[in-house]
Every structure is written in structure tokens, then in C-alpha cells.
Protein backbone atom coordinates (compact mmCIF):
# COMPACT_ATOMS: atom_id res chain seq x y z
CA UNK A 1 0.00 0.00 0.00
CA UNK A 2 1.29 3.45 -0.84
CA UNK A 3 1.34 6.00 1.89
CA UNK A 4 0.78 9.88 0.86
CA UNK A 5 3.44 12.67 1.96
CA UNK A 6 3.39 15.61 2.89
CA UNK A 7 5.75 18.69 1.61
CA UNK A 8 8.53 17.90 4.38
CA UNK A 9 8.92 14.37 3.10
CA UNK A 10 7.18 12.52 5.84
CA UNK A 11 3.94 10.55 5.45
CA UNK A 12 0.64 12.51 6.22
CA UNK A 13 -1.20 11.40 8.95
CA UNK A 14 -4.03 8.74 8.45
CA UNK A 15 -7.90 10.40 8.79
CA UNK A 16 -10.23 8.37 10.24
CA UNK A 17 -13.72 7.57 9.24
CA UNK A 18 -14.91 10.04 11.75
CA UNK A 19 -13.73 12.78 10.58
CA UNK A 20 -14.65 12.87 7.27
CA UNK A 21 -18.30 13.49 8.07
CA UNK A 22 -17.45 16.16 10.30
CA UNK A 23 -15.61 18.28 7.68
CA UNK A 24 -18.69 17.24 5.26
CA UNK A 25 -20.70 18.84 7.78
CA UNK A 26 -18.16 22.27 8.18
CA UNK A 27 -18.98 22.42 4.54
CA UNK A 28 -22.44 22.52 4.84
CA UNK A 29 -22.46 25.11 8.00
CA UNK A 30 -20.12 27.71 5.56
CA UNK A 31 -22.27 27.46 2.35
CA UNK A 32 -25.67 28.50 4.58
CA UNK A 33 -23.84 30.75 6.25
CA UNK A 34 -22.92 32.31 2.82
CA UNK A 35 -26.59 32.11 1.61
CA UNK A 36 -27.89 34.50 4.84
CA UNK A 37 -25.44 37.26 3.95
CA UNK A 38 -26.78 37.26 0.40
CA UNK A 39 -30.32 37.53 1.39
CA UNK A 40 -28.86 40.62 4.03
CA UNK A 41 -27.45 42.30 1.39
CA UNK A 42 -30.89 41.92 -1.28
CA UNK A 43 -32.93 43.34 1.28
CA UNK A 44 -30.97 46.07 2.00
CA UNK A 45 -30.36 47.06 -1.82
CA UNK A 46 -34.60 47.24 -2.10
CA UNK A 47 -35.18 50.34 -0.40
CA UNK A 48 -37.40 52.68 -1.62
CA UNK A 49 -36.65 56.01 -3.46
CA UNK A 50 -37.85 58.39 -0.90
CA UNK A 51 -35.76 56.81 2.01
CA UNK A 52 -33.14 56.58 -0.40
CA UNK A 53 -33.46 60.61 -1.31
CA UNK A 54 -33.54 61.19 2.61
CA UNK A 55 -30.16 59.93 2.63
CA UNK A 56 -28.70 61.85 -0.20
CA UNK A 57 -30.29 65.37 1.66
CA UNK A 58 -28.80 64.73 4.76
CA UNK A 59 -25.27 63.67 3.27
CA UNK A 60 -25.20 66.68 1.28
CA UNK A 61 -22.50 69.39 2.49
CA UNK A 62 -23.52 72.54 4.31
CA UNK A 63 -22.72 76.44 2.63
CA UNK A 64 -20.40 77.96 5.12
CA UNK A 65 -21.38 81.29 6.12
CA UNK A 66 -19.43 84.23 5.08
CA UNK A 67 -17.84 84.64 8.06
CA UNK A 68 -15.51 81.39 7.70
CA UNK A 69 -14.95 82.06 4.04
CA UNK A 70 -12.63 85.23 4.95
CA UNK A 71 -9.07 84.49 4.35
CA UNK A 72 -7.19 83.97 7.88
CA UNK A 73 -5.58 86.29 9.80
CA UNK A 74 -1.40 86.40 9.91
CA UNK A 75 -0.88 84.36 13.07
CA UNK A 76 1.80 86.83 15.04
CA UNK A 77 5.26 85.67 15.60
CA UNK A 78 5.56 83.14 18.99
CA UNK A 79 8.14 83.96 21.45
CA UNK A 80 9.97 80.78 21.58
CA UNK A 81 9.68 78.03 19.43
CA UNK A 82 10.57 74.48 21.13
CA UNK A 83 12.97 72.35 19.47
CA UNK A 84 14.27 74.40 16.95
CA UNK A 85 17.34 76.43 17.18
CA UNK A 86 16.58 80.33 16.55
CA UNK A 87 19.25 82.99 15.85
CA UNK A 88 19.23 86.79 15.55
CA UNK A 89 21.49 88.29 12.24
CA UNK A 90 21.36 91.13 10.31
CA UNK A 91 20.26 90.78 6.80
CA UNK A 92 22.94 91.62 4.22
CA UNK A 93 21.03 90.84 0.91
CA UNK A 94 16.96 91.21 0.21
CA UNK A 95 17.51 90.76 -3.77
CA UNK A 96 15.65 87.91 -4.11
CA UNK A 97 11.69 87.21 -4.00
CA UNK A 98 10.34 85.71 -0.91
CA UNK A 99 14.64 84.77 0.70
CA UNK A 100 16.86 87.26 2.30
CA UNK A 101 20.14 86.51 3.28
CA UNK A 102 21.40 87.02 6.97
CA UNK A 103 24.51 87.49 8.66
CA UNK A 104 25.37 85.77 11.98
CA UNK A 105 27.95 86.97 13.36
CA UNK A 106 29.68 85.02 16.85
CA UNK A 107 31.91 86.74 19.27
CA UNK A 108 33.64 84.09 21.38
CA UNK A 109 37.24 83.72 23.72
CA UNK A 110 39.71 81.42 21.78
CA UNK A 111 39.99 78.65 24.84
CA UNK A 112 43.45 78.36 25.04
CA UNK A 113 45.14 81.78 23.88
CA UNK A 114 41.80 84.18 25.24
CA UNK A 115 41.48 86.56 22.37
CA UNK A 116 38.25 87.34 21.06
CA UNK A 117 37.43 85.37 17.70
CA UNK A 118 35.00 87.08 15.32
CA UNK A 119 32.97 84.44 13.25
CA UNK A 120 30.29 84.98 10.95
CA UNK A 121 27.84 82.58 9.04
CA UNK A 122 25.40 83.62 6.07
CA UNK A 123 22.17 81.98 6.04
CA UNK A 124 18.88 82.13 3.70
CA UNK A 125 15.75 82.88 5.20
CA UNK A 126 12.30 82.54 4.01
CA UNK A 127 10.89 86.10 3.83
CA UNK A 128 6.66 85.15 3.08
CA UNK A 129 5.98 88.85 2.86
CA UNK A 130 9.16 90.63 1.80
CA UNK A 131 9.09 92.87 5.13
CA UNK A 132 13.31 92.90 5.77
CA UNK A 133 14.99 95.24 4.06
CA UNK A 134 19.06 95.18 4.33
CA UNK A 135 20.59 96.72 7.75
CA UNK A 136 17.64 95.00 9.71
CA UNK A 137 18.38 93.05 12.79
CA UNK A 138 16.15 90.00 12.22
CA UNK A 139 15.25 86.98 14.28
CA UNK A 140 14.96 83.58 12.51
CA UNK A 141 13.58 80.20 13.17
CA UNK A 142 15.34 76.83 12.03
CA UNK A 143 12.41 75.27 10.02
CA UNK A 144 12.20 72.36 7.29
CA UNK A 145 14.10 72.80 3.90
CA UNK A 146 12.44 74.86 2.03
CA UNK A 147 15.11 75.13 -0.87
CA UNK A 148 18.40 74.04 -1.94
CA UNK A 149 19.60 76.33 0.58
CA UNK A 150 17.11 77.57 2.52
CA UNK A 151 16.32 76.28 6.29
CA UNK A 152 15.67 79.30 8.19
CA UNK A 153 12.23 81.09 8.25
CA UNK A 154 12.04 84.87 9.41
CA UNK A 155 10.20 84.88 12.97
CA UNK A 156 10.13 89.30 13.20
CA UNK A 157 11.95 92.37 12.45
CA UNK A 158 13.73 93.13 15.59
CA UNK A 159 14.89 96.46 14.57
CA UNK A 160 14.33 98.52 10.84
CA UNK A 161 17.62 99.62 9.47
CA UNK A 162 17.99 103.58 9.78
């Protein structure tokens, strides 16, 4: 007598005559199961046209009032932003549409010798409204990359350039 294996190579275990019935009988429970859904879902697809156009006026969307439809107003500038670094410059360069370019300049003691080390760095801001003009002192927020260059967003005009 030949024996049946399995995938792994090992012969599949022998089913007895009990079983078979019982998975005859799983069958059976699965396809009636099957056949109450589909009599669910035909009853629910014969509704009638005015329940049906009840549904439809109360999905439709509401007009928003005239009130809401106004553009909003420019948030103003938060005092401290957590998490990000911020940095106060003054702008060198407002040539370009939207970006200005600030100066950062950092005054620090050289550790070992103690003279005073002037270093500067130039970064480019995001200007939304063009308000910085060059000679202002500016204060900037560190903020998602914007551009090829650009990280820094302009938080407020600290002081207008005389």
C-alpha cells in the first residue's frame, strides 16, 4: 500500500472515518452561512426612493457662512519656538523674491590663547511677505528645507535699518 506525503517528506497522517463526516458537515455550515449574507445584502439594496433621497439630503455638504470664508488672519510671531534652534542676524542681501540673506555673526574667547574670535555665518531665510529690508536686525527660526539652501524662516523684524 502506498502512503501519501506531505511537503517535508514525511507521510501525512491517516484520517479516520470520523472525521470525514465532520468536515462534510463544516462544509455545509459555511455554504448557509454564505446564503444568509446574500439575502442581508438583497434586502438592504430594495429600499425605496424616498428613504433613499432622505439619505442623499442629509449627506449633502452645508454652505459655510461668510464669516468662515474670509481668508485667515497672519498668526503673530511666537516667542519661543521648542525644538528648533533660533538665531538673531542682520540681513545683508533682500535681492531675491520671498529669501533674504542674513549674517550671523559670533563673538567668542579662543579657549586656550583668550582673544576674542569674530565668526560669521550667512544663512537664507524665508521672507513670506518681503518685510526685511538690508541693515535689519532679524530673528529667525530653524524650520524644514524649504530650498536648496534655505532652512531658516524669518520669525520678526527686531529692529528697521535707519
Amino acid at each position: 500500500m502506498v502512503t501519501k506525503k506531505t511537503e517535508s517528506g514525511k507521510p501525512a497522517p491517516k484520517q479516520s472515518a470520523a472525521r470525514k463526516p465532520a468536515a462534510k458537515k463544516a462544509a455545509a455550515a459555511k455554504a448557509a452561512a454564505k446564503k444568509t449574507a446574500a439575502t442581508k445584502k438583497s434586502t438592504a439594496a430594495k429600499k425605496t426612493a424616498a428613504t433613499k433621497a432622505a439619505e442623499i439630503k442629509v449627506a449633502a455638504p452645508k454652505k459655510r457662512s461668510a464669516a468662515r470664508v474670509k481668508a485667515k488672519a497672519a498668526r503673530p510671531a511666537p516667542e519661543r519656538v521648542p525644538g528648533r534652534k533660533e538665531r538673531r542676524g542682520v540681513v545683508v542681501s533682500d535681492a531675491m523674491d520671498k529669501t533674504i540673506v542674513v549674517r550671523i555673526d559670533v563673538v567668542q574667547k579662543h579657549e586656550r590663547y583668550g582673544k576674542v574670535v569674530r565668526r560669521s555665518s550667512k544663512l537664507h531665510v524665508h521672507d513670506e511677505h518681503n518685510t526685511a529690508g538690508v541693515g535689519d536686525l532679524v530673528r529667525v527660526v530653524e524650520t524644514r528645507p524649504l530650498s536648496a539652501t534655505k532652512r531658516w524662516r524669518l520669525l520678526d523684524v527686531i529692529e528697521k535699518a535707519k
